[in-house]
Protein backbone atom coordinates (compact mmCIF):
# COMPACT_ATOMS: atom_id res chain seq x y z
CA UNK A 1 0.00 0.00 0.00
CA UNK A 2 0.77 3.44 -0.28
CA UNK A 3 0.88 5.00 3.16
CA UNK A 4 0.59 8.79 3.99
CA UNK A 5 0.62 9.50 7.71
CA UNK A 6 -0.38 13.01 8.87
CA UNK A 7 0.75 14.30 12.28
CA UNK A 8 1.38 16.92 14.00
CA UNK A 9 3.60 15.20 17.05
CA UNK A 10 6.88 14.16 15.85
CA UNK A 11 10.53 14.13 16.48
CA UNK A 12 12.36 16.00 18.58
CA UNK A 13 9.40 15.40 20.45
CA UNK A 14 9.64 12.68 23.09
CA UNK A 15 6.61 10.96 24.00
CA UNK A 16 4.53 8.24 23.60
CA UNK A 17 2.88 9.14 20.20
CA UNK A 18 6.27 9.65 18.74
CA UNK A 19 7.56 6.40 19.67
CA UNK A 20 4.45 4.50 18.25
CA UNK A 21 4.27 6.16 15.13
CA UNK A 22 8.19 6.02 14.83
CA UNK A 23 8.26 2.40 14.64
CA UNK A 24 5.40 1.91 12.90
CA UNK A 25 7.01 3.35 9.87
CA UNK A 26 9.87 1.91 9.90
CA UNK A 27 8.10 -1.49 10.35
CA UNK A 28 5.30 -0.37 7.47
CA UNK A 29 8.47 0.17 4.89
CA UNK A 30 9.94 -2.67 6.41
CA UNK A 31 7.29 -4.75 4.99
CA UNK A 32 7.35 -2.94 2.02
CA UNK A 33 4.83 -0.31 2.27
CA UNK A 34 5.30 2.81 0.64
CA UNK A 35 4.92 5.07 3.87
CA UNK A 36 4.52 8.99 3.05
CA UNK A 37 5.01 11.28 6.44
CA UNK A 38 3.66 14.82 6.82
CA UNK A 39 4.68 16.10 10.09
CA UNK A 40 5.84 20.09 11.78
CA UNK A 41 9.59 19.63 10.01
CA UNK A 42 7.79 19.98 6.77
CA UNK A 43 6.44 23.52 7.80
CA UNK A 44 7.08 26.90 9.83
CA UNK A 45 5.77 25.73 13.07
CA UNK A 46 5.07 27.87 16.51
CA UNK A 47 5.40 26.79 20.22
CA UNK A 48 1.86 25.14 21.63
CA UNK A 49 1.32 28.19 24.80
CA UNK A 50 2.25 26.21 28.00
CA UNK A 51 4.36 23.47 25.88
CA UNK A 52 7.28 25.55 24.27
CA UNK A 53 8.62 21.26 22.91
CA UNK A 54 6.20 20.80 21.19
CA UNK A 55 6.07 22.85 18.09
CA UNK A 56 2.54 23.26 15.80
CA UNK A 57 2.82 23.66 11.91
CA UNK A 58 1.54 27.09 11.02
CA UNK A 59 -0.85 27.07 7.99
CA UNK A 60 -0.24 23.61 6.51
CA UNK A 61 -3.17 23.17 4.70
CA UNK A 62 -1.80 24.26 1.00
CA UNK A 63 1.28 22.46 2.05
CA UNK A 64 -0.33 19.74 3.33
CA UNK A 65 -2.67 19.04 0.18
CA UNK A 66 0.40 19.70 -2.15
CA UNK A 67 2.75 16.64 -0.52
CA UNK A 68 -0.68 14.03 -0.25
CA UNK A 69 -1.25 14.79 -3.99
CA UNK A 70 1.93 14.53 -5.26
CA UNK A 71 2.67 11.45 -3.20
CA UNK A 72 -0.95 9.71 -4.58
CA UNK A 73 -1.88 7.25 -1.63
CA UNK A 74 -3.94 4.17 -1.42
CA UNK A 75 -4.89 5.85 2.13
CA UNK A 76 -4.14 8.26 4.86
CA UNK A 77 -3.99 8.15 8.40
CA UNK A 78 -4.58 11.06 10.52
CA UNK A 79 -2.55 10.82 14.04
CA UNK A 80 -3.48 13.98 15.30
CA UNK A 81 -6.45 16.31 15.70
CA UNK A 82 -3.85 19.51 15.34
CA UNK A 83 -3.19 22.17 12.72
CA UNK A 84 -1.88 19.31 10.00
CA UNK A 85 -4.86 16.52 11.34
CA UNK A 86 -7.37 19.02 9.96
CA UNK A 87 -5.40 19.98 6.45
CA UNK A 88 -5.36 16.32 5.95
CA UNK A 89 -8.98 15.30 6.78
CA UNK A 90 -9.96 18.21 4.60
CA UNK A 91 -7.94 16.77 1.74
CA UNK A 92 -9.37 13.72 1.67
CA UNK A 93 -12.93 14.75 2.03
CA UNK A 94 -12.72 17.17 -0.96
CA UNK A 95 -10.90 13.66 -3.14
CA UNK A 96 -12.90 11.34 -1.62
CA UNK A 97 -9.77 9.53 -0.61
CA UNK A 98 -10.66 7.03 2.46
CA UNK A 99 -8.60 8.26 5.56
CA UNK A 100 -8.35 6.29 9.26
CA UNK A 101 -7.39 8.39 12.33
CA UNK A 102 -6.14 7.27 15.85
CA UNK A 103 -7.34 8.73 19.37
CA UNK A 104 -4.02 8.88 21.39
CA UNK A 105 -4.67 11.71 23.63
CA UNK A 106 -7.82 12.85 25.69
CA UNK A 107 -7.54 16.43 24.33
CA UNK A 108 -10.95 17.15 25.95
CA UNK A 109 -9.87 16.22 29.41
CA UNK A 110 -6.38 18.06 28.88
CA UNK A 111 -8.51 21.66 27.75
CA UNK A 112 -10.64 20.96 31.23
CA UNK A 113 -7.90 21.40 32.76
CA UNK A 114 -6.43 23.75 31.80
CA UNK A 115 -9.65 26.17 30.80
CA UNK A 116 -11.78 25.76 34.10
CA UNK A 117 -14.79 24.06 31.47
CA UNK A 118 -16.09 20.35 31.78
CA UNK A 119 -14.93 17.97 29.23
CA UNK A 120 -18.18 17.69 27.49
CA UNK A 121 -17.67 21.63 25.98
CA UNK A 122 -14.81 19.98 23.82
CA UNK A 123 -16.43 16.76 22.92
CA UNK A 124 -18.18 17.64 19.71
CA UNK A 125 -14.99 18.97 18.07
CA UNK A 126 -13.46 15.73 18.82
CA UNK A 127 -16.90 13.97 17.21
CA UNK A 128 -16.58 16.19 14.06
CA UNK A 129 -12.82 15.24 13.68
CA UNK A 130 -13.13 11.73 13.79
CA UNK A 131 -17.01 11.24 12.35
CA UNK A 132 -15.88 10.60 8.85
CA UNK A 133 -13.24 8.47 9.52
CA UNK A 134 -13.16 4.79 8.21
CA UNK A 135 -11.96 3.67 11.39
CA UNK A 136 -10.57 5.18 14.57
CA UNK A 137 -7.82 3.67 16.04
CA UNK A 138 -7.80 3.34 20.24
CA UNK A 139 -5.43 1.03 22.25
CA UNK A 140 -7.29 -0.40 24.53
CA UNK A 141 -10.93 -2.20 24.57
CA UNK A 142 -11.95 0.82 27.22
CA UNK A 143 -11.11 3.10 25.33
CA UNK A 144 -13.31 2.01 22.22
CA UNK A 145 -15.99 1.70 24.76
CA UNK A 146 -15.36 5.23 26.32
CA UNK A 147 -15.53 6.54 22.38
CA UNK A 148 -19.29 4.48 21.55
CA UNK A 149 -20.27 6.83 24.41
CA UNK A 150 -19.57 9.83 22.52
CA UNK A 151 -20.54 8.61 19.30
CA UNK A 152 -17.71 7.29 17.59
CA UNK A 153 -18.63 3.68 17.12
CA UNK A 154 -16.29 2.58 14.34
CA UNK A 155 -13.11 1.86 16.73
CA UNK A 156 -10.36 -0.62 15.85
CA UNK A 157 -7.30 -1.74 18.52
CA UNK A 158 -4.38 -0.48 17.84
CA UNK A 159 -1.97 -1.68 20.57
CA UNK A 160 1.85 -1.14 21.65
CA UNK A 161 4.58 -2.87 22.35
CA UNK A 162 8.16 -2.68 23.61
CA UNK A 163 11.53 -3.27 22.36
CA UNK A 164 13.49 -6.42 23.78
CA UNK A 165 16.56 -5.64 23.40
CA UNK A 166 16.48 -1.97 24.73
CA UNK A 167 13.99 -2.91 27.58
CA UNK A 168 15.32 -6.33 28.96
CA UNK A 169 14.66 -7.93 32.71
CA UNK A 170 16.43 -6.92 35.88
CA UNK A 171 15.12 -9.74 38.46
CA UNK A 172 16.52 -7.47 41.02
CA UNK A 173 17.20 -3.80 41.45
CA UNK A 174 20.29 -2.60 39.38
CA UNK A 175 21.73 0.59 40.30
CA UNK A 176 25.46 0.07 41.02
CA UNK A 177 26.96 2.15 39.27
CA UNK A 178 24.00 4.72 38.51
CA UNK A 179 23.48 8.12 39.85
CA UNK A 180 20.87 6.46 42.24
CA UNK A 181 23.37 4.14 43.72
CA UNK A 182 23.89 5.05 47.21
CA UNK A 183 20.38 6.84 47.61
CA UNK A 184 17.53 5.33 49.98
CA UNK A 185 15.49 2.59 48.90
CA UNK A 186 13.08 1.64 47.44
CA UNK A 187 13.57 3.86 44.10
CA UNK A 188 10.01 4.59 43.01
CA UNK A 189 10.20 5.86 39.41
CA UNK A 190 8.09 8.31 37.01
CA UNK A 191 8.77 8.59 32.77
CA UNK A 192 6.74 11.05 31.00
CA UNK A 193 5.89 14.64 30.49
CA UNK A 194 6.26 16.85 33.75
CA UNK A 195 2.61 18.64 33.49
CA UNK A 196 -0.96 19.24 35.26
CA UNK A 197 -2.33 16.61 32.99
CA UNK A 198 0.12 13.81 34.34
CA UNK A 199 -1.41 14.36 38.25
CA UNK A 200 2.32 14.17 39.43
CA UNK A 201 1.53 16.40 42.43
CA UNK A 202 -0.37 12.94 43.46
CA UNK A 203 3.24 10.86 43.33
CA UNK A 204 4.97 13.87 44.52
CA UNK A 205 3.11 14.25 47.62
CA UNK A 206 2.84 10.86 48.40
CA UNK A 207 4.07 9.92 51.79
CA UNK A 208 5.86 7.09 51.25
CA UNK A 209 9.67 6.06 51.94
CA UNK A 210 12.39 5.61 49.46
CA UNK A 211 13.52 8.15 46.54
CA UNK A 212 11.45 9.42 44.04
CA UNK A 213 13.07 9.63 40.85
CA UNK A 214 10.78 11.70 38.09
CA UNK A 215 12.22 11.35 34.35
CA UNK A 216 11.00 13.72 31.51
CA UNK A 217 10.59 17.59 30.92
CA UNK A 218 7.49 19.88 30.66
CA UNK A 219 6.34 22.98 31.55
CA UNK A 220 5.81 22.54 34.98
CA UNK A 221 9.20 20.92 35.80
CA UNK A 222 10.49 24.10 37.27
CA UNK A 223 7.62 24.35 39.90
CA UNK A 224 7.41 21.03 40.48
CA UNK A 225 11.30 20.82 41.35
CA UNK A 226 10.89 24.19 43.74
CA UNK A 227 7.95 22.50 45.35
CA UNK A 228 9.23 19.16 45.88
CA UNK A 229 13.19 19.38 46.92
CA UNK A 230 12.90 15.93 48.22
CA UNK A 231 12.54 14.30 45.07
CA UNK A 232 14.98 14.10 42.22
CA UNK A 233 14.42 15.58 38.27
CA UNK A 234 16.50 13.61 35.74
CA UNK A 235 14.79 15.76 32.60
CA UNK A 236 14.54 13.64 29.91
CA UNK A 237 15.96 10.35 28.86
CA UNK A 238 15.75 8.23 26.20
CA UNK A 239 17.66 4.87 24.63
CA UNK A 240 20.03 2.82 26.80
CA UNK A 241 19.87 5.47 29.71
CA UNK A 242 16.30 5.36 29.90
CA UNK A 243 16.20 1.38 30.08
CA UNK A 244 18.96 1.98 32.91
CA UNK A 245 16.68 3.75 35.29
CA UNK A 246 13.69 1.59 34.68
CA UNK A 247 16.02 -1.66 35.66
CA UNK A 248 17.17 0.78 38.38
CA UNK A 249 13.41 0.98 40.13
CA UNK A 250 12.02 -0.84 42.63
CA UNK A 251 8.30 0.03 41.44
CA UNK A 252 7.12 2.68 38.71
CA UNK A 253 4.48 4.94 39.80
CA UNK A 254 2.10 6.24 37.23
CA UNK A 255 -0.39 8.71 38.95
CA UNK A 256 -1.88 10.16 35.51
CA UNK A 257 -6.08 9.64 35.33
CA UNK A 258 -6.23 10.52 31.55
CA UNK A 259 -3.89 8.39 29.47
CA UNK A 260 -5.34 6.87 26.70
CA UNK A 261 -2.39 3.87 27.48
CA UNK A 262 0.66 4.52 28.69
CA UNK A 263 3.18 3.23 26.96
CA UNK A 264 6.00 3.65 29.96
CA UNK A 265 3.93 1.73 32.08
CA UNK A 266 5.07 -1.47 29.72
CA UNK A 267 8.27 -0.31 28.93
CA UNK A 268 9.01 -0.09 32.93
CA UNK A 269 7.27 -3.97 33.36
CA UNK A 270 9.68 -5.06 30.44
CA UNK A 271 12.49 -4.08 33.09
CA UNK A 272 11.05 -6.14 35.57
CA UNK A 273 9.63 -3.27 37.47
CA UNK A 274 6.36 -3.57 38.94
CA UNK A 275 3.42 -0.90 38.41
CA UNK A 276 1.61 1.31 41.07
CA UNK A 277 -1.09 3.24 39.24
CA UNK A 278 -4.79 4.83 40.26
CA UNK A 279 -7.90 2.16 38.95
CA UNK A 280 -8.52 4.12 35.16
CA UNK A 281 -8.64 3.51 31.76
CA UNK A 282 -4.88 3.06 30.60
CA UNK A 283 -3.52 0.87 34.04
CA UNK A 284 -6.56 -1.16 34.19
CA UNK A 285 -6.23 -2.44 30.43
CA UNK A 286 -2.67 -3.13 31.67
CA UNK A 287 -2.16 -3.97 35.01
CA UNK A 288 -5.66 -5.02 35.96
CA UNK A 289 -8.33 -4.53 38.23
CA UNK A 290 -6.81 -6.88 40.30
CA UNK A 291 -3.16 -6.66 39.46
CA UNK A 292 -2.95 -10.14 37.46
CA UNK A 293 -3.85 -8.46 33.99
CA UNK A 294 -6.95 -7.06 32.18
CA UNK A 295 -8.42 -10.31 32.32
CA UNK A 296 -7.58 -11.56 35.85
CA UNK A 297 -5.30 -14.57 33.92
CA UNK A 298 -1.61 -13.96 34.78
CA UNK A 299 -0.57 -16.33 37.50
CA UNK A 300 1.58 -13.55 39.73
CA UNK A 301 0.22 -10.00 40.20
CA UNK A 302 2.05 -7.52 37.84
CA UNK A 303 1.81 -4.54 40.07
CA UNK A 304 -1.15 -2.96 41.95
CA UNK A 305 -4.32 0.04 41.60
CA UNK A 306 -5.46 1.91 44.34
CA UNK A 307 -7.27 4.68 44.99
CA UNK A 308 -4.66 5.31 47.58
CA UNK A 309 -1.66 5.93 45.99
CA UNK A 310 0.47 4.74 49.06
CA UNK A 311 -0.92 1.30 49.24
CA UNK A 312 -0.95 0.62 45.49
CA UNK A 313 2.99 1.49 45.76
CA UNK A 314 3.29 -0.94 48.74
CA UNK A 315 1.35 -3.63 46.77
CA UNK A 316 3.28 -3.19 43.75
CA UNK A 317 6.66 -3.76 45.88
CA UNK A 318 6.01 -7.06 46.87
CA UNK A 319 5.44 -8.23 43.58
CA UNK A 320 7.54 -10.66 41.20
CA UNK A 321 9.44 -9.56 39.15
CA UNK A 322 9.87 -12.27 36.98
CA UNK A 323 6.01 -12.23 36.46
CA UNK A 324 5.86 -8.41 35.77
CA UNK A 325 9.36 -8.77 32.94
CA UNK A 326 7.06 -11.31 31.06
CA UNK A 327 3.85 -9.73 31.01
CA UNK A 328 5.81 -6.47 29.74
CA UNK A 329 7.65 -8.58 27.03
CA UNK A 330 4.19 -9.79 25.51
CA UNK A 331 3.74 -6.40 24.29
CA UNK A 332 5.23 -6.76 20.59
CA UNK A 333 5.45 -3.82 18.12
CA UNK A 334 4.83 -6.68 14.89
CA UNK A 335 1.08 -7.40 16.85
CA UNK A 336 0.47 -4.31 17.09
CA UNK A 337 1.74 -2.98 13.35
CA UNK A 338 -0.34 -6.42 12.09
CA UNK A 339 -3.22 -4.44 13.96
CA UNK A 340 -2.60 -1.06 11.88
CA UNK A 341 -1.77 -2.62 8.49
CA UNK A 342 -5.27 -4.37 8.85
CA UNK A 343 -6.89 -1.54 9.44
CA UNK A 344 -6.08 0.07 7.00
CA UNK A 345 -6.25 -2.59 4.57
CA UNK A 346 -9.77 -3.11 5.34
CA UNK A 347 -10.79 0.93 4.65
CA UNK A 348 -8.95 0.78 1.21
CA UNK A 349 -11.07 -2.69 0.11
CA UNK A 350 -14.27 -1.25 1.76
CA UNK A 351 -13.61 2.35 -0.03
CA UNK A 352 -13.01 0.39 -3.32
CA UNK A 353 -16.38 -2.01 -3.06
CA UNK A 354 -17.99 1.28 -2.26
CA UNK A 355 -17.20 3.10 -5.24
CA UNK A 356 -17.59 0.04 -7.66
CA UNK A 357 -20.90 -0.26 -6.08
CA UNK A 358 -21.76 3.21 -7.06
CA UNK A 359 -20.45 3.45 -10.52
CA UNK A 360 -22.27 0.03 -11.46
CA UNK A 361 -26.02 1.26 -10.37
């Protein structure tokens, strides 16, 4: 097939949505896909207010249409609801080319917060955005559910998956020779983006023993860090370093309420490092209810949820992690690219039975 993927989060970004789409390409061409990307390098782009890394296209849509025509796909798939999300979706409504789109982020939750309105004030731009899509790509089966609510019935899983060599088993703790060597124990660990959509004040606060180690950048790492001396702020990691300080936890806390998945969360279980998390969407398609998986089948628990933060983190501690380092592992990037080259396989042969349908009435 011939691929164009439209987003508007890309490299030098560093989050999850990167990462997924990153390897996703390079799988897609390694399969040999013809894989056409529009993202912010291709344009002038402008700091998002509040999130000076990550950098929004400025009036891509001429742009946008120019590079999807010239390139001539079989399909596109929309990644983003930003500036180049809508160029694209207006593209392929005015050529009738069949388009698929994925929900990664709860943008309605994330404007709640940070406008004072209720979620429900930003749901119908999400409805509009996605209404016309062949299918909408979620990660998890709560997260299609949570999107029938609102409307959007024609969901497909997407899932995500982890890289074995980069994110191997630690059966025990390794920090000799890290910068967390001779600091108290247990190390509870955070990866991600350092803002008020993350809930970190929830970790931060936390009165627990032990070190807690945060790992990423955002705009409210310089509060957070004046705020909470205690705890130490790495900035951002990636590669072999990152993979260190996972294997370097004793448990990885993830306080956030409105992931879609959270892709660190299995990255950190990879490592062998067990997962303390609140009882939403995102931990609960991971972890469990119960700790032992979304369906209650994993012999060991994998880590623990808790509406008290403290006690999930002591549950998680006293599990195996043995168990957790094989649950993480059975997240593979080929299931979940098989997912997205279905996908869209199936819009392009139900676009093209659609049209022959129409031009032989």
């Amino acid at each position: 097939m011939r691929i164009a993927i439209c987003t508007d989060a890309w490299h030098p970004q560093v989050n999850g949505v990167v990462r997924t789409l990153s390897t996703t390409v390079a799988l897609l061409r390694a399969r040999g896909h013809e894989v056409c990307l529009v993202t912010p390098e291709q344009f002038r782009t402008l700091a998002l207010p509040g999130y000076s890394e990550i950098r929004l296209a400025m009036a891509p849509r001429f742009g946008t249409r120019r590079i999807l025509r010239a390139f001539a796909p079989d399909i596109v798939h929309i990644a983003t609801e930003g500036p180049i999300g809508w160029s694209a979706r207006s593209w392929c409504k005015a050529e009738g080319m069949p388009f698929t789109s994925a929900f990664h982020t709860r943008f309605p939750d994330y404007a709640a917060m940070r406008t004072g309105l209720s979620p429900e004030a930003f749901w119908p731009v999400m409805r509009r955005f996605h209404a016309r899509s062949s299918a909408v790509l979620v990660a998890t089966p709560s997260l299609a559910a949570e999107l029938a609510g609102h409307g959007l019935c024609q969901t497909r899983l997407w899932s995500r998956g982890i890289e074995p060599a980069q994110f191997r088993p630690a059966l025990t703790p390794e920090r000799a020779g890290t910068p967390w060597a001779d600091l108290p124990g247990p190390l509870l660990l955070y990866v991600g983006r350092v803002a008020v959509e993350k809930n970190l004040g929830a970790f931060l606060e936390a009165p627990v023993a032990g070190t807690k180690l945060v790992v990423g950048d955002g705009p409210d790492l310089a509060m957070l860090r004046a705020r909470h001396p205690q705890a130490l702020f790495a900035g951002a990691m990636a590669g072999e370093n990152l993979a260190r300080a996972y294997r370097a936890a004793d448990c990885f806390v993830f306080p956030s309420r409105t992931d879609t998945f959270g892709l660190v969360m299995i990255e950190a279980m990879a490592c062998g490092v067990p997962v303390a998390a609140f009882p939403v969407p995102g931990p609960l398609d991971i972890v469990g209810p119960q700790g032992r998986g979304p369906f209650g089948t994993l012999a060991s628990p994998v880590g623990m949820l808790d509406e008290d933060l403290p006690r999930a983190i002591a549950g998680a501690l006293a599990c195996d992690r043995a168990a957790v380092a094989t649950h993480g592992a059975s997240y593979s990037w080929k299931a979940a690219t098989d997912q997205f080259e279905a996908a869209l396989r199936d819009a392009v042969e139900t676009w093209a039975r659609t049209n022959w349908a129409i031009m032989a009435a």
